[in-house]
Protein backbone atom coordinates (compact mmCIF):
# COMPACT_ATOMS: atom_id res chain seq x y z
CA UNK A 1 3.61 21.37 7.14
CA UNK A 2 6.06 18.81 6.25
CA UNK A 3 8.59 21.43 5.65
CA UNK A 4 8.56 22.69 8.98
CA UNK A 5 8.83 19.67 10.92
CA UNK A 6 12.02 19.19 9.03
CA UNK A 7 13.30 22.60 9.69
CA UNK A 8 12.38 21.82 13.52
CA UNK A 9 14.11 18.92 13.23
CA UNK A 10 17.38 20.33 12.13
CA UNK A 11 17.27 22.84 14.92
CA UNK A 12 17.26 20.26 17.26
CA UNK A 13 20.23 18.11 15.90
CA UNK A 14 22.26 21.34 15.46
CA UNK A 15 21.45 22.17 18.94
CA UNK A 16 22.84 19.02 20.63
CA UNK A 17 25.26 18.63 18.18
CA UNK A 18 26.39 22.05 20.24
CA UNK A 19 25.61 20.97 23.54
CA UNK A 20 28.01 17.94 22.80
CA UNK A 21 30.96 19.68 21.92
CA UNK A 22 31.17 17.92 18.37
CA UNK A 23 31.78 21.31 16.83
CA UNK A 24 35.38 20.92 18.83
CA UNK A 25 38.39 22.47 17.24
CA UNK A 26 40.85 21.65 15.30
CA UNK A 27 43.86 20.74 17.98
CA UNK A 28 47.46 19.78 17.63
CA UNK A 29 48.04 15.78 18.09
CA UNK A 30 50.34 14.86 21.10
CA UNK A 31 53.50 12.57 20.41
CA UNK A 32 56.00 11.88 18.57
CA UNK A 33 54.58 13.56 15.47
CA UNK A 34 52.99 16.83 17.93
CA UNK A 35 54.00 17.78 21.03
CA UNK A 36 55.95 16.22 23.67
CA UNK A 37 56.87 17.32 27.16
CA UNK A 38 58.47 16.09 30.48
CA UNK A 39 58.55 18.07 33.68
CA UNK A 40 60.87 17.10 36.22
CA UNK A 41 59.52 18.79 39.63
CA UNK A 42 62.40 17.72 41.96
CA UNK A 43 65.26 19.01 39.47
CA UNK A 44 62.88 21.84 38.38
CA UNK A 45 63.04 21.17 34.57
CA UNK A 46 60.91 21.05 31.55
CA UNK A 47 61.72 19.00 28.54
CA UNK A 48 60.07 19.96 25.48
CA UNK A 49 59.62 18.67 21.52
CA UNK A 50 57.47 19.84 18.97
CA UNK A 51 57.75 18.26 15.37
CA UNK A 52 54.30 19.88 14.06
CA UNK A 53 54.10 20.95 10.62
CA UNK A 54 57.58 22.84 9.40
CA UNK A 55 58.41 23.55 12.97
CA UNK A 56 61.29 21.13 14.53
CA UNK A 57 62.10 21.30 18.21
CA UNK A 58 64.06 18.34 19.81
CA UNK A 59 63.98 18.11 23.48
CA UNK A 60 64.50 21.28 24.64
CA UNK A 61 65.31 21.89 28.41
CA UNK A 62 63.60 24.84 30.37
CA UNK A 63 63.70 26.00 33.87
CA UNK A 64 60.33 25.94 36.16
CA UNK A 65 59.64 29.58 37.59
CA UNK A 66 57.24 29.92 40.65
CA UNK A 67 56.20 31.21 43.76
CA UNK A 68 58.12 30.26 47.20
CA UNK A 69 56.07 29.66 49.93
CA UNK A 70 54.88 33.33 51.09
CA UNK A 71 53.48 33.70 47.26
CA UNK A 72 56.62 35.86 45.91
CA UNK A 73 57.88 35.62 42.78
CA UNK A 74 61.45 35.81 41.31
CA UNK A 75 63.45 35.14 38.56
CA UNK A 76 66.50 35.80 39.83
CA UNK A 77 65.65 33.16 42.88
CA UNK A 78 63.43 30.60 40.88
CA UNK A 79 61.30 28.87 42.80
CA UNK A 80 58.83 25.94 42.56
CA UNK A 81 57.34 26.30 45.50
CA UNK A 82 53.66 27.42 44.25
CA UNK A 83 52.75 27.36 40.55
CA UNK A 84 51.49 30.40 39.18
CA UNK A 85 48.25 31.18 38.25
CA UNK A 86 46.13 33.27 35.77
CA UNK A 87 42.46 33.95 36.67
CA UNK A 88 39.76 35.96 35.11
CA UNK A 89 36.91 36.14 32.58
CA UNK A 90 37.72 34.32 28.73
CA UNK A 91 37.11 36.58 25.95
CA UNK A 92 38.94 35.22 23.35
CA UNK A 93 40.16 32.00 22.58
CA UNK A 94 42.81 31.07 19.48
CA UNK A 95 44.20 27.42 18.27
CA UNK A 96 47.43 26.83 16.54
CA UNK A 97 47.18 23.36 14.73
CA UNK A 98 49.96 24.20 12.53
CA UNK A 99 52.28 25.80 15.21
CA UNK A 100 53.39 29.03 15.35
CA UNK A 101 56.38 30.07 13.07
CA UNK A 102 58.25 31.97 15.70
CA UNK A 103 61.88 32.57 16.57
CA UNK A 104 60.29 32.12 20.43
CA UNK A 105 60.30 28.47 21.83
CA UNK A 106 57.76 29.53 23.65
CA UNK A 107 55.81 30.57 20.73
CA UNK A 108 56.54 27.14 19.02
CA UNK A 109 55.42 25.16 21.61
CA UNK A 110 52.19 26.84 22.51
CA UNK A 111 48.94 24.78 21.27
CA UNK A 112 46.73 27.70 21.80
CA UNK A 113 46.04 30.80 23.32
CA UNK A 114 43.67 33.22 25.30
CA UNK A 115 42.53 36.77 25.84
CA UNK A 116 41.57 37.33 29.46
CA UNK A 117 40.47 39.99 31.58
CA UNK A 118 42.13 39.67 34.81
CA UNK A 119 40.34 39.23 38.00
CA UNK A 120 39.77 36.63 41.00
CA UNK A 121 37.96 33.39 39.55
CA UNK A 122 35.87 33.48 42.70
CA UNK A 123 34.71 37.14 42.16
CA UNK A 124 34.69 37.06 38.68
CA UNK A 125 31.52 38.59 36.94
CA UNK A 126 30.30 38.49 33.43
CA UNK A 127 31.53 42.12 31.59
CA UNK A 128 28.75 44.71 31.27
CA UNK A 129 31.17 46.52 28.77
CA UNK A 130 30.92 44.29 26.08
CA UNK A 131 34.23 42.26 24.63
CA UNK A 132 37.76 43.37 22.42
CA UNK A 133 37.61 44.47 19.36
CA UNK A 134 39.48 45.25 16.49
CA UNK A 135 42.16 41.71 16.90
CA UNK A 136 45.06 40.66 15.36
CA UNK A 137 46.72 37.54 16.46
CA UNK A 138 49.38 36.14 14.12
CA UNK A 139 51.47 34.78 16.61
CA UNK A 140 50.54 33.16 20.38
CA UNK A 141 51.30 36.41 22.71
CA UNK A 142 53.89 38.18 20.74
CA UNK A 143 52.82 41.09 18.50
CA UNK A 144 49.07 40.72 19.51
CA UNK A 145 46.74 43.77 18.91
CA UNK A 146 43.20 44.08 20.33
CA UNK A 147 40.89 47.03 21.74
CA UNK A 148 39.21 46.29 24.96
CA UNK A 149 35.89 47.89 26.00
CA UNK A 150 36.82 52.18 26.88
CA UNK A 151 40.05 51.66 25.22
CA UNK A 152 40.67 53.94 22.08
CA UNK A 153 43.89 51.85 20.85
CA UNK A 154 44.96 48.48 19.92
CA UNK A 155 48.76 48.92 19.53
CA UNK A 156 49.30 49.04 23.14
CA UNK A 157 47.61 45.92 24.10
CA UNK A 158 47.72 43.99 26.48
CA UNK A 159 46.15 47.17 28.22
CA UNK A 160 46.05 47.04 31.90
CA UNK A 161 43.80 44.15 33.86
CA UNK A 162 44.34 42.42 30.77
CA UNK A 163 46.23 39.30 29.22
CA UNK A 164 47.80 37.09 26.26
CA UNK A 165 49.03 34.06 27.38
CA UNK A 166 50.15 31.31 25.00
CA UNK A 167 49.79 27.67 26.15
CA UNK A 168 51.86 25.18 26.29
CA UNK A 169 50.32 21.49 27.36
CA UNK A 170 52.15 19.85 30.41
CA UNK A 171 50.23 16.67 29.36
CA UNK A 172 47.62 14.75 26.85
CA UNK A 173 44.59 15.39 29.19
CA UNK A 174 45.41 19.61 29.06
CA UNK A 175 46.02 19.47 25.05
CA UNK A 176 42.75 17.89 24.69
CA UNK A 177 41.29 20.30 27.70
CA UNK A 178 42.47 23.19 24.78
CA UNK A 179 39.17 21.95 22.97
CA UNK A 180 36.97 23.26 25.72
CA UNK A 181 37.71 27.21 25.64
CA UNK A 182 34.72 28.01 24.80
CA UNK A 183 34.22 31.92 24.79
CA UNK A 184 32.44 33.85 27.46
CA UNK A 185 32.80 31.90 30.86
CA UNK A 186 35.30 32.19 33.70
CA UNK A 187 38.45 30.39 33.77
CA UNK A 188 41.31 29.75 36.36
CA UNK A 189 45.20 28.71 34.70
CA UNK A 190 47.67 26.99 36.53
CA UNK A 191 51.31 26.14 35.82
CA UNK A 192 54.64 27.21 35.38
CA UNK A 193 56.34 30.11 33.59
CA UNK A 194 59.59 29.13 31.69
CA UNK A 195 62.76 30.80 31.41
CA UNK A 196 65.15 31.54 28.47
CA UNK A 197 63.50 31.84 25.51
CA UNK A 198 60.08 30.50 26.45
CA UNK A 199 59.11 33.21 28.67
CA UNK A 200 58.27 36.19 27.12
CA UNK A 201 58.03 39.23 28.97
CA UNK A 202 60.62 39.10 31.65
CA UNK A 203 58.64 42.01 34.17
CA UNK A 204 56.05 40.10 35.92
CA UNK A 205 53.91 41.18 39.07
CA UNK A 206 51.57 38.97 41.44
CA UNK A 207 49.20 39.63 44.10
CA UNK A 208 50.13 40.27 47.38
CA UNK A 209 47.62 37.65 48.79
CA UNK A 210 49.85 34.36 48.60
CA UNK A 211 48.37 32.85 45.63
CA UNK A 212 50.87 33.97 43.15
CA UNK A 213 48.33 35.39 41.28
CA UNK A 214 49.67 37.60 38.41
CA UNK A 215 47.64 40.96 38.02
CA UNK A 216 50.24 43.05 35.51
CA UNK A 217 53.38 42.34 33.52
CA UNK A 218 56.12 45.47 32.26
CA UNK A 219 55.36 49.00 34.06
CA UNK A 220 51.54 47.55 35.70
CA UNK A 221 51.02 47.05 32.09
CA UNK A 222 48.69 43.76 30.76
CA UNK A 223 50.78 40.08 30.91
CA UNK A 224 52.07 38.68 27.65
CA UNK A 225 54.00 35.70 27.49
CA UNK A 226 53.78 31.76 27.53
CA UNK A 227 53.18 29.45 30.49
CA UNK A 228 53.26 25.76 30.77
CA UNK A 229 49.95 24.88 31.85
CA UNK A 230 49.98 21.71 34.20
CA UNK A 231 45.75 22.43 35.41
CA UNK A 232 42.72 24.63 34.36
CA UNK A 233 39.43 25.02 35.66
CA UNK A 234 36.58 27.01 33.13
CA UNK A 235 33.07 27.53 34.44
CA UNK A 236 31.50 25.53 31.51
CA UNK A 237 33.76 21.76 32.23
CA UNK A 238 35.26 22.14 35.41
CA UNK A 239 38.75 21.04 36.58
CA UNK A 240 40.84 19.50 33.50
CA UNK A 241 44.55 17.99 35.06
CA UNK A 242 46.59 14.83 34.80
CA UNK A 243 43.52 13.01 36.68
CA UNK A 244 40.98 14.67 35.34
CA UNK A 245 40.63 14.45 31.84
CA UNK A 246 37.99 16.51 29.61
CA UNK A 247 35.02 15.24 28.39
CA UNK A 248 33.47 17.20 25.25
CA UNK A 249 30.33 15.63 26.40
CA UNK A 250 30.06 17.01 30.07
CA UNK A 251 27.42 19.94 30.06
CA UNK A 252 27.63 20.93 33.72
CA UNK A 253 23.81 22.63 33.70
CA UNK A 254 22.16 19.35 33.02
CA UNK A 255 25.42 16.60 33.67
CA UNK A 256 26.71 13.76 31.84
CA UNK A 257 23.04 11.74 32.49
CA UNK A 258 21.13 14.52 31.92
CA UNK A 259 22.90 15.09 28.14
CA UNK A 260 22.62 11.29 27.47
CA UNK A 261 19.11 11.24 28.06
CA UNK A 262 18.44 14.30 25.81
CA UNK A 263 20.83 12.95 23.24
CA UNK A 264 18.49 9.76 23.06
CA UNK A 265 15.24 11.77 23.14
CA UNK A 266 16.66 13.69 20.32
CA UNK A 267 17.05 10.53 18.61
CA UNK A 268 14.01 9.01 19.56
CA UNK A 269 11.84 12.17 18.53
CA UNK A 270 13.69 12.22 15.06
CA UNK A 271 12.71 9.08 14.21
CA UNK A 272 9.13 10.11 15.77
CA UNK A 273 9.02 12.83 13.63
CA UNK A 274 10.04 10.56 10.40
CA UNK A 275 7.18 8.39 10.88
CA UNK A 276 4.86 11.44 11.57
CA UNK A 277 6.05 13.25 8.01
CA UNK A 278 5.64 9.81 6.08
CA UNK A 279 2.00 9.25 7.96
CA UNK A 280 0.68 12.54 7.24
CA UNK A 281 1.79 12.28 3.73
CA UNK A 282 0.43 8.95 3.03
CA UNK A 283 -2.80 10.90 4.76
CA UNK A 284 -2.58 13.67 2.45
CA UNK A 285 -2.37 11.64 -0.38
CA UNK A 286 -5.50 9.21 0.28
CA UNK A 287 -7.41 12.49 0.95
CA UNK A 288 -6.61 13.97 -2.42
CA UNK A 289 -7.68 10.85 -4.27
CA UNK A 290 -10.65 10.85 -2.46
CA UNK A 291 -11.59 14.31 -3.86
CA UNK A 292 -10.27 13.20 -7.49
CA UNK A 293 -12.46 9.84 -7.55
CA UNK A 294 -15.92 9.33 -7.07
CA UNK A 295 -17.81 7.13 -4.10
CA UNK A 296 -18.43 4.16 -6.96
CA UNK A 297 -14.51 4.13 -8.97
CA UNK A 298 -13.42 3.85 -4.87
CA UNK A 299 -15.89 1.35 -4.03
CA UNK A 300 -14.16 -0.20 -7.68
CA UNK A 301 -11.16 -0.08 -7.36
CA UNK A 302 -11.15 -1.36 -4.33
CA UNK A 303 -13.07 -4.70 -5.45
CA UNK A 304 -10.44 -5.08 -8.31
CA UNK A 305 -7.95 -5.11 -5.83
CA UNK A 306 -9.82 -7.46 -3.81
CA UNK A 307 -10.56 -9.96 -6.33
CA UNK A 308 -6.89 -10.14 -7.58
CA UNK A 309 -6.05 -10.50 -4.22
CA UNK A 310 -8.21 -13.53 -4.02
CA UNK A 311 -6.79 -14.72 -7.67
CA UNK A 312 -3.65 -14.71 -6.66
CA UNK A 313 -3.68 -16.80 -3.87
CA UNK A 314 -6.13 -19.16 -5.71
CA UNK A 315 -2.83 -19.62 -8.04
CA UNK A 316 -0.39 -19.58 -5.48
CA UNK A 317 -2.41 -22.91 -3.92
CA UNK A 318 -2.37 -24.37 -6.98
CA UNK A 319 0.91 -23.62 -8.60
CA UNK A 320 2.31 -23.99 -5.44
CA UNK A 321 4.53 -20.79 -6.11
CA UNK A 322 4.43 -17.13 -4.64
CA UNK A 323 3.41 -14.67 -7.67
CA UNK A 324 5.13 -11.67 -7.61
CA UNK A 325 2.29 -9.03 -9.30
CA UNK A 326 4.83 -6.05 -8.92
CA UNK A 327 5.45 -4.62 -12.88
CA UNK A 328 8.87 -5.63 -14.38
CA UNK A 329 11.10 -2.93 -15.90
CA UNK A 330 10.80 -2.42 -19.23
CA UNK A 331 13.89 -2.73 -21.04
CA UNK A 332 14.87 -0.53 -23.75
CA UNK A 333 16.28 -2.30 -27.30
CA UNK A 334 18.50 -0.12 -29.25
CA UNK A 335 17.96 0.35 -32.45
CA UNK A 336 20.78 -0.94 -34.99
CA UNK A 337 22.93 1.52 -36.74
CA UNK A 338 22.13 1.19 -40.05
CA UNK A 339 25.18 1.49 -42.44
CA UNK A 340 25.01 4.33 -45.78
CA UNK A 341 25.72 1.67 -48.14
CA UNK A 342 23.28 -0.76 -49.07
CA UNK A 343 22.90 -4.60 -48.18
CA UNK A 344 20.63 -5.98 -50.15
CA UNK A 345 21.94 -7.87 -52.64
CA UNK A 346 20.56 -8.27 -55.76
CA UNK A 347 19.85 -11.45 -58.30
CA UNK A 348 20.94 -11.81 -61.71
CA UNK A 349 18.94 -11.32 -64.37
CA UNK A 350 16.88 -14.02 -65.52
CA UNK A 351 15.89 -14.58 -69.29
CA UNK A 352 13.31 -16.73 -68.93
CA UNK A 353 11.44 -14.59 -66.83
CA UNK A 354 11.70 -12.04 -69.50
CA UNK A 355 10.63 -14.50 -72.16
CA UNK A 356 7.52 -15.37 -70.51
CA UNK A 357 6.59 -11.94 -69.69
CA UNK A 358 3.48 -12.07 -72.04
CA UNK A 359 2.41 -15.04 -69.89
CA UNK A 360 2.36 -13.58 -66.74
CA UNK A 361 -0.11 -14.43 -64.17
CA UNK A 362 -3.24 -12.34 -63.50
CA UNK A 363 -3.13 -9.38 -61.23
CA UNK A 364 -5.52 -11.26 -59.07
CA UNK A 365 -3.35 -14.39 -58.68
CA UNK A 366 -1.50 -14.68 -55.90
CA UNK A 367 1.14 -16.69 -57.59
CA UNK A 368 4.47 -15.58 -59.31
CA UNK A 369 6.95 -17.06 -61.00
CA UNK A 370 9.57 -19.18 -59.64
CA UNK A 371 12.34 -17.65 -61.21
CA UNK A 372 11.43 -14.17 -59.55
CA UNK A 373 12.90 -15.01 -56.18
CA UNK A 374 9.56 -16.10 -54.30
CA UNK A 375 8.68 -19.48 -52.90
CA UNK A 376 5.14 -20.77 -53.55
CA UNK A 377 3.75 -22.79 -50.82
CA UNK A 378 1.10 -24.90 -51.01
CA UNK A 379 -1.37 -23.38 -48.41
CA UNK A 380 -0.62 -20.33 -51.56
CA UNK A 381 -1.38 -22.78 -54.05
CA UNK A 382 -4.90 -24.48 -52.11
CA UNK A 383 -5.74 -20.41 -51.81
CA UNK A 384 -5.07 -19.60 -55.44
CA UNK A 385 -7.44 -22.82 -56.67
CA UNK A 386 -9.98 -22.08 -54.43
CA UNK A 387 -10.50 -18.20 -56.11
CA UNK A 388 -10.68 -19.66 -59.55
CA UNK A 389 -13.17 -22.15 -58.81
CA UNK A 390 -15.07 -19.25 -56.80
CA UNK A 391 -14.26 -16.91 -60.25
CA UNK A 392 -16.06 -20.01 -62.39
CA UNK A 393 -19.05 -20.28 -60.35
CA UNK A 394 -19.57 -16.81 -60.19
CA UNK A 395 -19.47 -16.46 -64.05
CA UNK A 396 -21.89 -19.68 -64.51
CA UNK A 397 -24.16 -18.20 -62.41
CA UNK A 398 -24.22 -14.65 -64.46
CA UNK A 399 -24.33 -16.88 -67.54
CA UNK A 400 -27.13 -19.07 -66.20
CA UNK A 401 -29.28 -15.64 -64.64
CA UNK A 402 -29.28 -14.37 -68.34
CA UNK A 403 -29.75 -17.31 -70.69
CA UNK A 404 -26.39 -17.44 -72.09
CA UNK A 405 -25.37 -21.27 -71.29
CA UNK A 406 -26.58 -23.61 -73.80
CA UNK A 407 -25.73 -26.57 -75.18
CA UNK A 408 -24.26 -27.71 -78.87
CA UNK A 409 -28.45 -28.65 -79.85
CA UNK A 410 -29.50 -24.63 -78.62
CA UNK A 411 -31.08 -26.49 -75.10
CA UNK A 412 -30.45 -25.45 -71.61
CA UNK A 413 -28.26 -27.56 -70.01
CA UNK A 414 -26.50 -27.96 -65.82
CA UNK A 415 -23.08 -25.81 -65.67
CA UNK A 416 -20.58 -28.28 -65.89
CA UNK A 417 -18.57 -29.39 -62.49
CA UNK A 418 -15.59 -30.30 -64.52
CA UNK A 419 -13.75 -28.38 -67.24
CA UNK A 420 -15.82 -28.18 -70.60
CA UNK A 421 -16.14 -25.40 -73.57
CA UNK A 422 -19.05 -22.73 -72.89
CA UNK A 423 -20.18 -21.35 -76.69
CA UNK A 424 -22.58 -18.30 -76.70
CA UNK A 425 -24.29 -17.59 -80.03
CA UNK A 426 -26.04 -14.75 -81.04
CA UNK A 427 -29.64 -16.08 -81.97
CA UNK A 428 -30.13 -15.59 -85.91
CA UNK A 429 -33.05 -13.27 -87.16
CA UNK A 430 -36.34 -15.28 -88.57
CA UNK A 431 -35.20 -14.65 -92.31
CA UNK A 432 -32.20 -16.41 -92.13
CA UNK A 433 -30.84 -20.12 -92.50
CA UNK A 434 -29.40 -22.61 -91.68
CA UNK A 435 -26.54 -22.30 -93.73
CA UNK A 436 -26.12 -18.53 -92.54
CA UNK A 437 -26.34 -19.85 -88.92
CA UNK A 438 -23.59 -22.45 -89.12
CA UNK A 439 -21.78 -18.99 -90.61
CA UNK A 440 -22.09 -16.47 -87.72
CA UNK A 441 -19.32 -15.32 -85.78
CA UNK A 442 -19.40 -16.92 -82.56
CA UNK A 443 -18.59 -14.08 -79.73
CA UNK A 444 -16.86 -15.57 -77.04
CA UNK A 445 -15.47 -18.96 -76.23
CA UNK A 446 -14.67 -19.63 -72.53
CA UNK A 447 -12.48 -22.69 -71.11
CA UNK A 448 -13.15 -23.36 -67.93
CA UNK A 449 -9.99 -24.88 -66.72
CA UNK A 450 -8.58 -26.33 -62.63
CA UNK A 451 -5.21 -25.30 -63.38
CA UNK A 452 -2.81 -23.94 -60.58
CA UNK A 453 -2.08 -21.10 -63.46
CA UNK A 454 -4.71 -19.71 -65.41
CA UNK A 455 -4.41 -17.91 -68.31
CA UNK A 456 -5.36 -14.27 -68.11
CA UNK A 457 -8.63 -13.26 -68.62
CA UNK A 458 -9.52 -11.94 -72.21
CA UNK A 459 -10.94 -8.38 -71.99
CA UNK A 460 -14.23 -8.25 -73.32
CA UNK A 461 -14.41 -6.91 -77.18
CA UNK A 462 -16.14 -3.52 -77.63
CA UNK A 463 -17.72 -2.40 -80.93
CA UNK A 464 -18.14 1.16 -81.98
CA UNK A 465 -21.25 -0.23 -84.49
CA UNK A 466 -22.80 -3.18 -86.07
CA UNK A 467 -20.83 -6.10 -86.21
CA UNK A 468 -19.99 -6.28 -90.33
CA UNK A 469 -20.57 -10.17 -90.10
CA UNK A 470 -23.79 -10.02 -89.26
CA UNK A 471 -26.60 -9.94 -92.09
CA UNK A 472 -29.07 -7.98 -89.97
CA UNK A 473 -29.77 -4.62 -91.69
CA UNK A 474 -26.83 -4.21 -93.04
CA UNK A 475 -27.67 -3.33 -96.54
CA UNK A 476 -30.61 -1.31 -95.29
CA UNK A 477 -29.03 2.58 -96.46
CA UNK A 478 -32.76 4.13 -95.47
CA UNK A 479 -33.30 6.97 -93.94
């Protein structure tokens, strides 16, 4: 749905973007650096310049031809009595904003030009026959091909009723008026024809009426030439002169007010529409995650937001700070290039290390040796003391559970809190004596010792058989 609001918007702005005229197009500048010209009524001259693109025309001087007073026209007795005019229905409508690269000065100075089918402005009807076809227009009026409606050829155009004229602007206000010949609508051109080479075709007829109206040019033939255009009037802007100037914004079925007040509602209902999209989106959205979350994550979710809400301002009072709660971009860390060769270096070999290799530290310890690169600390050191004692307690314990601990006399005696010598004897058989008891291999001597490096402990010593220093049986071969 979203989709075609927008697409109804568009229409709109394209629409009045129309209806303003800001589709306009592309015209020839007047001045110094476009066109420039001067028209002396009294003496009956036109002075003309044209410095657009390659073209080059420095004040150029060109008598005014026109009616007398009865409506006649002549060349050979100019007159400037009554301009001429061209009337009719606008078919065709061509710009030059380059100029025209023509050997004719009337060529080079025409802004534009138009394909009209000749008839009284007043009178004037839309064609039922349709409009030319088949056009080629390189140049202002000269050379021009086109096909009206019933015609079967476009090489002898301008046909009959018909005409090319090429305009030349007698003033700022008619160059701009160029930017209004719109296609399709009636349109009345007044002005002067030139002599010399801005003219064109030298045969030219008008009506009989006293308007100076021209109906024909060579043989009753169509008009083609230029003509200095001092006033138009086209059914779609009006009059365009001197005072009158054209206004791309002047829509004569709904005025100047009425365009101004759709141009604003267009405005207004674009922004209308914006806010419409974004609410109906927002709508769609809180719909969906209704349908997605349950009645109790809702009534949830909407309590955590509530109580962090309430949390924050709590801090805010006391911190006296606003708390921004919005989630800070996380940044990204490279990771270091890490070169091929290597850069660790490494220490030289130490032979005392090596030397006391045999007395290395148990496998338990946490301790090594200084001269390996690592620095004890003491919260290491407090740790390693506090597994030995744990190790000795351990072992009392195991000693105590199974009878082993006894005393120099053969009595049961405390485990020792401080460091002292642990003997285990084996107990001697009834036949033997004291002598052979002071004798016997004693199995395993322990030193309990609160060093911060212990010596390893000894592995216990596994037998295969009989132990050959003991007396028991030992000489008994029976089987």
């Amino acid at each position: 749905m979203a989709r075609g609001l927008q697409a109804v918007l568009a229409i709109v702005l394209v629409a009045s973007m129309t209806l303003a005229g800001c589709l306009s197009p592309d015209l020839q500048e007047w001045g110094p650096d476009g066109i420039e010209v001067a028209i002396d009524k009294d003496a009956g001259i036109a002075t003309m310049s044209t410095h657009t693109g390659d073209l080059s025309l420095d004040k150029e001087e060109a008598n005014l031809l026109g009616c007398d007073s009865d409506g006649n026209f002549s060349i050979a007795e100019p007159a400037t009595n009554k301009k001429i005019h061209i009337e009719g229905w606008l078919h065709l409508s061509k710009h030059f904003p380059d100029g025209a690269a023509s050997s004719s000065q009337g060529e080079m100075m025409s802004a534009s030009a138009v394909i009209i089918e000749l008839g009284r402005y007043d009178n004037i009807i839309p064609p039922e026959q349709g409009k030319v076809d088949g056009v080629k227009w390189n140049n202002p009026s000269v050379g021009v091909q086109a096909r009206p409606p019933g015609q079967d050829s476009s090489s002898k155009f301008p046909h009959m009723g018909w005409a090319v004229v090429g305009l030349i602007p007698a003033n700022e206000e008619i160059l701009d008026g160029f930017g209004g010949l719109d296609w399709h609508q009636k349109i009345r051109l007044e002005g002067w024809l030139l002599d010399g080479g801005f003219m064109g075709n030298q045969e030219i007829h008008v009506s009989d009426d006293g308007r100076c109206r021209i109906y024909a040019g060579g043989n009753n033939a169509g008009f083609a030439g230029t003509m200095l255009i001092t006033s138009m009037e086209m059914e779609k802007h009006g009059v365009i002169d001197e005072e009158n100037s054209y206004n791309a914004y002047n829509v004569p079925v709904i005025s100047f007010t009425g365009y101004t007040l759709l141009l604003l509602g267009s405005i207004g209902g674009a922004v209308f529409l914006f806010f419409a999209v974004s609410g109906l989106i927002r709508r769609g959205a809180t719909l969906s995650a209704k349908e997605l979350m349950t009645e109790a994550q809702m009534i949830a979710a909407k309590g955590v937001k509530r109580e962090v809400k309430h949390d924050t301002k709590r801090l805010e009072a006391v911190s006296g700070e606003k708390i921004d709660l919005k989630a800070q971009k996380s940044t990204t860390i490279k990771a270091e290039k890490r070169s091929n060769k290597p850069t660790i270096e490494l220490d030289d070999f130490d032979i005392d290390s090596a030397l006391k290799g045999a007395h290395r530290p148990s496998a338990k310890s946490i301790q090594s040796a200084s001269s390996g690169g690592v620095i004890q600390t003491e919260e290491a050191l407090e740790m390693q003391a506090g597994l030995d004692a744990m190790d000795e307690a351990r072992e009392l314990e195991e000693a105590m559970q199974e009878g082993r601990v006894v005393g120099q006399g053969g009595e049961m005696v405390e485990p020792p809190s401080s460091g002292m010598v642990v003997t285990r004897s084996k107990p001697a058989p009834e036949t033997s004596t004291e002598s052979d008891a002071s004798s016997r291999k004693v199995r395993k001597t322990r030193t309990v010792k609160k060093e911060p490096e212990p010596e390893p402990e000894p592995s216990p010593p596994t037998t295969s058989g009989p132990d050959i220093t003991d007396d028991d049986d030992f000489s008994d071969f029976t089987f």
